[in-house]
Every structure is written in structure tokens, then in C-alpha cells.
Protein backbone atom coordinates (compact mmCIF):
# COMPACT_ATOMS: atom_id res chain seq x y z
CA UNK A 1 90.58 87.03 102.91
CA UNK A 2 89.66 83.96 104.63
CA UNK A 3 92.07 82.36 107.52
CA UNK A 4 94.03 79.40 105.93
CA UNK A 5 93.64 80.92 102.52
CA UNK A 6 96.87 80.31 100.47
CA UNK A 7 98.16 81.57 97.16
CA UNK A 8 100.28 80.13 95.04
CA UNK A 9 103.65 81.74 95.16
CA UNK A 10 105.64 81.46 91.79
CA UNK A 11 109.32 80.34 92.52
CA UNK A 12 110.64 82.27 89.54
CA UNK A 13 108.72 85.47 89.45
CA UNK A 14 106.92 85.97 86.37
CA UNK A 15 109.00 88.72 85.44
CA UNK A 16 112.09 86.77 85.78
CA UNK A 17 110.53 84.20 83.98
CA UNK A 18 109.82 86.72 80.82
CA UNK A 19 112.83 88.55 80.74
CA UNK A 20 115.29 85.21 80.99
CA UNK A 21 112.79 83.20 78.60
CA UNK A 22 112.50 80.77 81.10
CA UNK A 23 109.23 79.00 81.48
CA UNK A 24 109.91 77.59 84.53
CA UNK A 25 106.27 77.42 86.71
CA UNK A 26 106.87 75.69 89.74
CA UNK A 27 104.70 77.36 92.28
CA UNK A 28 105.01 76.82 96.32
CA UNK A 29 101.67 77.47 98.61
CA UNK A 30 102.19 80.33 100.92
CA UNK A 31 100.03 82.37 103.12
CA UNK A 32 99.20 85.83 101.16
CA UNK A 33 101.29 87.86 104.32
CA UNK A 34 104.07 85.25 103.29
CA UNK A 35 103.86 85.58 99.80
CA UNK A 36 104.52 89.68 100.50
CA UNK A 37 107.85 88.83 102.56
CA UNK A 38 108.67 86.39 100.44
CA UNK A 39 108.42 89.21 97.45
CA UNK A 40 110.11 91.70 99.47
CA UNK A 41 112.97 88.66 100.20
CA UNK A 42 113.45 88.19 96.65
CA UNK A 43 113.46 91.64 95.66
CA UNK A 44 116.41 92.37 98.20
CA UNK A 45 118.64 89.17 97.45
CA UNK A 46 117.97 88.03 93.58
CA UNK A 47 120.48 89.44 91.35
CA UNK A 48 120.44 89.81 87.68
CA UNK A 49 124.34 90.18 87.68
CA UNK A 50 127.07 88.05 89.00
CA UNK A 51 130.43 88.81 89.24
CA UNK A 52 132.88 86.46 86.65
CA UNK A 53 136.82 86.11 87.76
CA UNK A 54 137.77 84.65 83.99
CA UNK A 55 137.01 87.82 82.96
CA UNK A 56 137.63 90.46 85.95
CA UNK A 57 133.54 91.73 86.07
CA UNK A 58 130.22 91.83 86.24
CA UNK A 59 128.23 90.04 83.65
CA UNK A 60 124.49 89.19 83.72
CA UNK A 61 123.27 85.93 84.76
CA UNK A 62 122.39 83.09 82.60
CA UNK A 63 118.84 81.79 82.56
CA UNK A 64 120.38 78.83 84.15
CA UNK A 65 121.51 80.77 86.70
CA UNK A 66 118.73 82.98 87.13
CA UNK A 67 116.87 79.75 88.34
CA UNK A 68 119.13 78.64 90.68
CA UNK A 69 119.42 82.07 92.01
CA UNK A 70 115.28 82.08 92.96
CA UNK A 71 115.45 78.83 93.75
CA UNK A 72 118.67 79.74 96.30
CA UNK A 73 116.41 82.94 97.61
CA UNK A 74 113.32 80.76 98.16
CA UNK A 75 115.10 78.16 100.18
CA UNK A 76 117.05 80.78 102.64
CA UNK A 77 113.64 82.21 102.76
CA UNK A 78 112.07 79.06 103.94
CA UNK A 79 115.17 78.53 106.55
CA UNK A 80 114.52 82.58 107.87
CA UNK A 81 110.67 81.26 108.35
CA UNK A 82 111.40 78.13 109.98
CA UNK A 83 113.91 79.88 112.47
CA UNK A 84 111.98 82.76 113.41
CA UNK A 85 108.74 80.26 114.38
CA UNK A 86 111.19 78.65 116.68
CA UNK A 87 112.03 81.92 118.80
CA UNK A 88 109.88 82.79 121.78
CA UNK A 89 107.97 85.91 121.11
């Protein structure tokens, strides 16, 4: 792959995307090695279920939500990246 090369990283995951019905296709350049963490980020923090107090449990996410929930997991992501590139190696 060829140094600068950047992909275009889907801020809803298509499979997200399908399951909710959402066709939501914002995309965000990142490096390919980014792009992997950033999958591996997602896969760790983006839940399908949220917990409701009205009614005492779990219940799965809206599509609504489901948006806001990748969009919440892309922007700590981008904080994580920005911090760690200010730490002396």
C-alpha cells in the first residue's frame, strides 16, 4: 500500500447501517492501520443495547440512537488519537 494512502472509513459501519435501516454514509479519511483500530474501537465500545430506567432493563437501541452511538465512538476515538500523538515515545 502506498505511504499517505487513505481509505475511507464509514462512520456507521455498514453492518450497522443494514441491520438499523439506516442509510446514513458519512465516511471520514483514515490511514488503513487507523481504519483497523478504529474497527477494533468500535467493536469494543458500540452497543446494540442500552439500558432504560422507565422500564427497569435492557432494550435495544433505536436507529436514532445507534447513530449517535458511532458517531460518540468515532469522536472518543479521534480524542484517544490526538492524545496519544502528543506523548513522547
Amino acid at each position: 500500500m502506498e505511504a499517505g494512502m487513505m481509505v475511507k472509513y464509514r462512520i456507521v459501519p455498514a453492518d450497522i447501517a443494514a441491520l438499523y435501516g439506516v442509510s446514513d454514509t458519512r465516511t471520514v479519511p483514515l490511514c488503513p492501520s487507523c481504519a483497523d483500530e478504529a474497527h477494533e474501537w468500535y467493536h469494543k465500545r458500540v452497543s446494540t443495547l442500552t439500558y432504560d430506567n422507565g422500564i427497569k432493563r435492557f432494550r435495544a437501541r433505536s436507529p436514532t440512537e445507534m447513530v449517535r452511538e458511532c458517531e460518540c465512538a468515532l469522536s472518543s476515538f479521534a480524542h484517544y488519537q490526538r492524545e496519544r500523538r502528543k506523548k513522547p515515545h
